[in-house]
Protein backbone atom coordinates (compact mmCIF):
# COMPACT_ATOMS: atom_id res chain seq x y z
CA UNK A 1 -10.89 -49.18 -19.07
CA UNK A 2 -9.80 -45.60 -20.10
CA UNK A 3 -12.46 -43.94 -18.56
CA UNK A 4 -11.36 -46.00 -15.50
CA UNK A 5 -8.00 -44.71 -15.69
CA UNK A 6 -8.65 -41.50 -16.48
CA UNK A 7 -10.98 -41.05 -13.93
CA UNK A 8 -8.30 -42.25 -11.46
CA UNK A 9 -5.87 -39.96 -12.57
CA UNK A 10 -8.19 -36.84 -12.24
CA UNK A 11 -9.20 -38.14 -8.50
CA UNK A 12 -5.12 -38.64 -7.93
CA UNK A 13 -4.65 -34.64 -9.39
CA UNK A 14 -7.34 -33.62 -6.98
CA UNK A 15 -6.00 -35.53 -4.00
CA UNK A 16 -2.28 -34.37 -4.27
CA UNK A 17 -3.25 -30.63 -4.40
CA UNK A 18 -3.42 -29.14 -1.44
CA UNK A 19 -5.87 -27.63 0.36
CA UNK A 20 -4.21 -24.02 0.35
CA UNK A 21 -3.91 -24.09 -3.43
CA UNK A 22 -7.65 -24.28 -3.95
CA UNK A 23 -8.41 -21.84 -1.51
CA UNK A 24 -5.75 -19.75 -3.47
CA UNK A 25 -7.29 -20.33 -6.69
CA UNK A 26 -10.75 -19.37 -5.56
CA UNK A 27 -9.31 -16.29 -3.51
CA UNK A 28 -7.88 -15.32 -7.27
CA UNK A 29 -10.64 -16.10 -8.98
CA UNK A 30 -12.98 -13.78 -7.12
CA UNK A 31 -9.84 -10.72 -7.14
CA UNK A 32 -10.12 -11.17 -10.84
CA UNK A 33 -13.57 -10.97 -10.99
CA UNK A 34 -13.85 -7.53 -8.85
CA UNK A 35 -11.59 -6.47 -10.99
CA UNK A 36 -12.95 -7.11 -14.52
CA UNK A 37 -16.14 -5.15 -12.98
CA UNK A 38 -14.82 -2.20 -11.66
CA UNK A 39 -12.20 -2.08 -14.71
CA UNK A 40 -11.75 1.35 -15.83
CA UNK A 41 -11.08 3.07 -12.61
CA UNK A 42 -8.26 1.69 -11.32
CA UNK A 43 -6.18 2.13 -14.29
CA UNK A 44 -7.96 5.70 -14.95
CA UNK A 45 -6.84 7.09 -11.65
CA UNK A 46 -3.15 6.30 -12.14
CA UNK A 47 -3.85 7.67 -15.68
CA UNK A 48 -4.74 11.03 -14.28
CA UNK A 49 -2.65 11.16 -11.68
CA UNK A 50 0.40 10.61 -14.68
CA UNK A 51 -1.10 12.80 -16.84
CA UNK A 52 -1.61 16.08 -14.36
CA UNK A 53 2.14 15.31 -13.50
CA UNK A 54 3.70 17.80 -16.23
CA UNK A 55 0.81 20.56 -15.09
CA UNK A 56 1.93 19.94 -11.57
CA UNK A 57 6.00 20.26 -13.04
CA UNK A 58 4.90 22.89 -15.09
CA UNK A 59 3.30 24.84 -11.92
CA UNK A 60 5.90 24.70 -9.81
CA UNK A 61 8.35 25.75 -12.57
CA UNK A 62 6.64 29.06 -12.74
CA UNK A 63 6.39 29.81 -9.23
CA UNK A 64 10.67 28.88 -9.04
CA UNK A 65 11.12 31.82 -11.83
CA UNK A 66 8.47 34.06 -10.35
CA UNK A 67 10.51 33.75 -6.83
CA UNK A 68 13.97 34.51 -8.19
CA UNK A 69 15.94 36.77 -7.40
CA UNK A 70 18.18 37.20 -10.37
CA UNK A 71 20.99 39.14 -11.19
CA UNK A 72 19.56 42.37 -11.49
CA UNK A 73 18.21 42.54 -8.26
CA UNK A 74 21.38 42.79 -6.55
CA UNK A 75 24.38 45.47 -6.78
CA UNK A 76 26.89 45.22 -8.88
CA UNK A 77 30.09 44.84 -6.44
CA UNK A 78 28.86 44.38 -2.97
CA UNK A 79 25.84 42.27 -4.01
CA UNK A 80 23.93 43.76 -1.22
CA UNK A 81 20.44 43.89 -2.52
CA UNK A 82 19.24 46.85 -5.14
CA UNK A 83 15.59 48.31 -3.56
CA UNK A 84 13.92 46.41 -6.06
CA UNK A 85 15.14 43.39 -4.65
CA UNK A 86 14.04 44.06 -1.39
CA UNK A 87 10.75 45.12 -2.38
CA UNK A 88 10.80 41.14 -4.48
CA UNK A 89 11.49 39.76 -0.96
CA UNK A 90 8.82 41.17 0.68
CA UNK A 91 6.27 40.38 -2.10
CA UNK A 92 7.17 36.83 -1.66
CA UNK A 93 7.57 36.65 1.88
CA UNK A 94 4.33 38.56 2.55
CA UNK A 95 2.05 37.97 -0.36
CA UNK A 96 2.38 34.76 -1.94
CA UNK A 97 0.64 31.88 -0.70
CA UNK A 98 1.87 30.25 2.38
CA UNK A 99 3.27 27.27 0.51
CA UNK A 100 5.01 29.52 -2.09
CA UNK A 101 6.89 31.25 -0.37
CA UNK A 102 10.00 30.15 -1.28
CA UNK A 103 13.07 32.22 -2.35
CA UNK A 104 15.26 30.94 -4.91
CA UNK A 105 18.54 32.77 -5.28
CA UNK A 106 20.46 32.24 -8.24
CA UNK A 107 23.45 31.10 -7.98
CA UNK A 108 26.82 33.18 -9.28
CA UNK A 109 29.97 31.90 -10.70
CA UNK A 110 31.71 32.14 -7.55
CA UNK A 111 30.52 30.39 -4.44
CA UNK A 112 31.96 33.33 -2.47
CA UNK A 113 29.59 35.83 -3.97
CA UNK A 114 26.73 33.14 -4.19
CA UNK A 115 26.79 33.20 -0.06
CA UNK A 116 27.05 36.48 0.05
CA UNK A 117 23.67 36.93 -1.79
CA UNK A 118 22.22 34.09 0.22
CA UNK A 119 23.25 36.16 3.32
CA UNK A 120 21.50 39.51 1.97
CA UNK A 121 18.44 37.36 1.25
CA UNK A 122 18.52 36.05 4.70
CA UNK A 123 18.45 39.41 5.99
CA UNK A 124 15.67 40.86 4.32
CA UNK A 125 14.04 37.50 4.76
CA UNK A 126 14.30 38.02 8.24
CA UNK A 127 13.28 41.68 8.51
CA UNK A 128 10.16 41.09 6.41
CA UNK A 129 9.34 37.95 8.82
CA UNK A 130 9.75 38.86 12.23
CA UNK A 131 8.43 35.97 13.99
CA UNK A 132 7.53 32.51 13.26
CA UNK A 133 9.30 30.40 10.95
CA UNK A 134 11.13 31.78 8.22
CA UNK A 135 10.41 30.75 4.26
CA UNK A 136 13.01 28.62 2.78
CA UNK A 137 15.86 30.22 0.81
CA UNK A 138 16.89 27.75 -2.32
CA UNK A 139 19.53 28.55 -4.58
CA UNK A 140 19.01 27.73 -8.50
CA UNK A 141 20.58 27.93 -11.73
CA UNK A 142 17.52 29.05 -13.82
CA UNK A 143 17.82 33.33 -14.14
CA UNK A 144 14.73 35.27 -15.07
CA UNK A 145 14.32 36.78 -18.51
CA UNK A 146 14.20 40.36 -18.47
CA UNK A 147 16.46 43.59 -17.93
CA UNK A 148 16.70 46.71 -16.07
CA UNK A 149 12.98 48.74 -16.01
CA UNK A 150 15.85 51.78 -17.41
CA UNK A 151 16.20 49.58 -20.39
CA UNK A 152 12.22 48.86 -21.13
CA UNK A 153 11.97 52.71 -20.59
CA UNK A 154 13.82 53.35 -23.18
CA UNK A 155 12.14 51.08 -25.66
CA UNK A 156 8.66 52.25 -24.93
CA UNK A 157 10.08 55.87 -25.26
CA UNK A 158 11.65 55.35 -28.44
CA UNK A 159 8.50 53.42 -29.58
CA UNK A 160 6.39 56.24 -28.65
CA UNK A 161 8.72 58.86 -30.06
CA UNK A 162 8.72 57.31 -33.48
CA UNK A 163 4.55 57.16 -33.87
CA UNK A 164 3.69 59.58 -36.11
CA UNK A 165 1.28 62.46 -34.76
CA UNK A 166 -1.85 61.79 -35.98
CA UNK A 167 -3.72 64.29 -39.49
CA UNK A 168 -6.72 64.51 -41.38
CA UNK A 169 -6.09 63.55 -44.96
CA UNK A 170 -6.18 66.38 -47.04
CA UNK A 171 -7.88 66.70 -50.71
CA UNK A 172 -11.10 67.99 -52.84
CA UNK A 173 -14.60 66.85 -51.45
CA UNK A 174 -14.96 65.41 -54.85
CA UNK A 175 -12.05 63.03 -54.98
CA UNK A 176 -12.46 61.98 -51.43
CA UNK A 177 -16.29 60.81 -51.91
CA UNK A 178 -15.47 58.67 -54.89
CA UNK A 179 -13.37 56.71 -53.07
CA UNK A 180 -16.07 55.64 -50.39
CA UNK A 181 -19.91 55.05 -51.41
CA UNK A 182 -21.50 51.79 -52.18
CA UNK A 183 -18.49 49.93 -53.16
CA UNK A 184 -20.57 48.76 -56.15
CA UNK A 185 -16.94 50.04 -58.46
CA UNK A 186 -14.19 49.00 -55.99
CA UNK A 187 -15.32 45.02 -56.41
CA UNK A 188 -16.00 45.06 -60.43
CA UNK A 189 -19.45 44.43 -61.81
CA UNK A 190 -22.25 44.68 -59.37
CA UNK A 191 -24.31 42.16 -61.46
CA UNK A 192 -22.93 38.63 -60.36
């Protein structure tokens, strides 16, 4: 009797679900096992992908700071550009790779002089690119270490001021041989 009944119940079960459910469980079924096959790869590919993210971040961060033009590349008062701004421009304009050619400007603490350096960008921009269309100019808040090339001029001048000019030790040709040799003195007893 309770194989009777349970048998009945199991037939009922199978009768009341529907026709889409079983297709959906079989459809599932066969996802899952494609999946459990090929398993690595899918989740290694958004692994990599995640993973070469910061170079990618990293990348681009360089290329913003190597496109900057900072502070010192612009005069003091009228913030026209210096020359070595303008020769900056160009570099980027005309010798970077098409998709880096970007100009970032950095911003000042006046909005006033920050368009004013946006407008001498846009002009050298301009002469450098004559036709076609022009590379974006992007303001940013991250300035450039460095200083004036006066100020590393000095350094490497004082540097090379203070080296002493090179002499031959002087001494006896006896005392000076001593010191060289085998070496057999200078470590202690030859004999280990």
């Amino acid at each position: 009797m309770r194989r009777l009944l349970t048998t009945c119940g199991l037939a009922a079960s199978l009768a009341l679900t529907s026709a889409v459910q079983a297709g959906d469980f079989w459809h599932r079924n066969k996802v899952d096992f494609n999946r459990n096959n090929a398993w690595p790869e899918p989740f290694q590919s958004a692994d990599r992908a995640l993973t070469r993210e910061f170079w990618h971040i990293q990348v681009n961060n360089g290329w913003r700071l190597q496109n900057t033009v900072g502070n010192l590349f612009y005069e003091e008062g009228s913030n026209e550009l210096t020359r070595a701004g303008d020769l900056k421009i160009r570099q980027i304009v005309t010798q970077n790779p098409s998709h880096r050619r970007t100009v970032f400007v950095l911003m000042s603490e006046t909005q006033a002089v920050t368009s004013k350096r946006v407008e001498a960008a846009q002009r050298a921009v301009s002469k450098y690119v004559p036709e076609g269309p022009l590379p974006q100019i992007l303001l940013t808040d991250v300035d450039v270490d460095g200083g004036s090339g006066e100020y590393f001029d000095k350094i490497d001048n004082a540097y090379r001021q203070s080296i002493p000019s090179p002499r031959l030790a002087t001494g006896s040709g006896g005392s000076s041989s001593s010191a060289g040799g085998s070496g057999a003195g200078a470590t202690g007893s030859g004999g280990n």
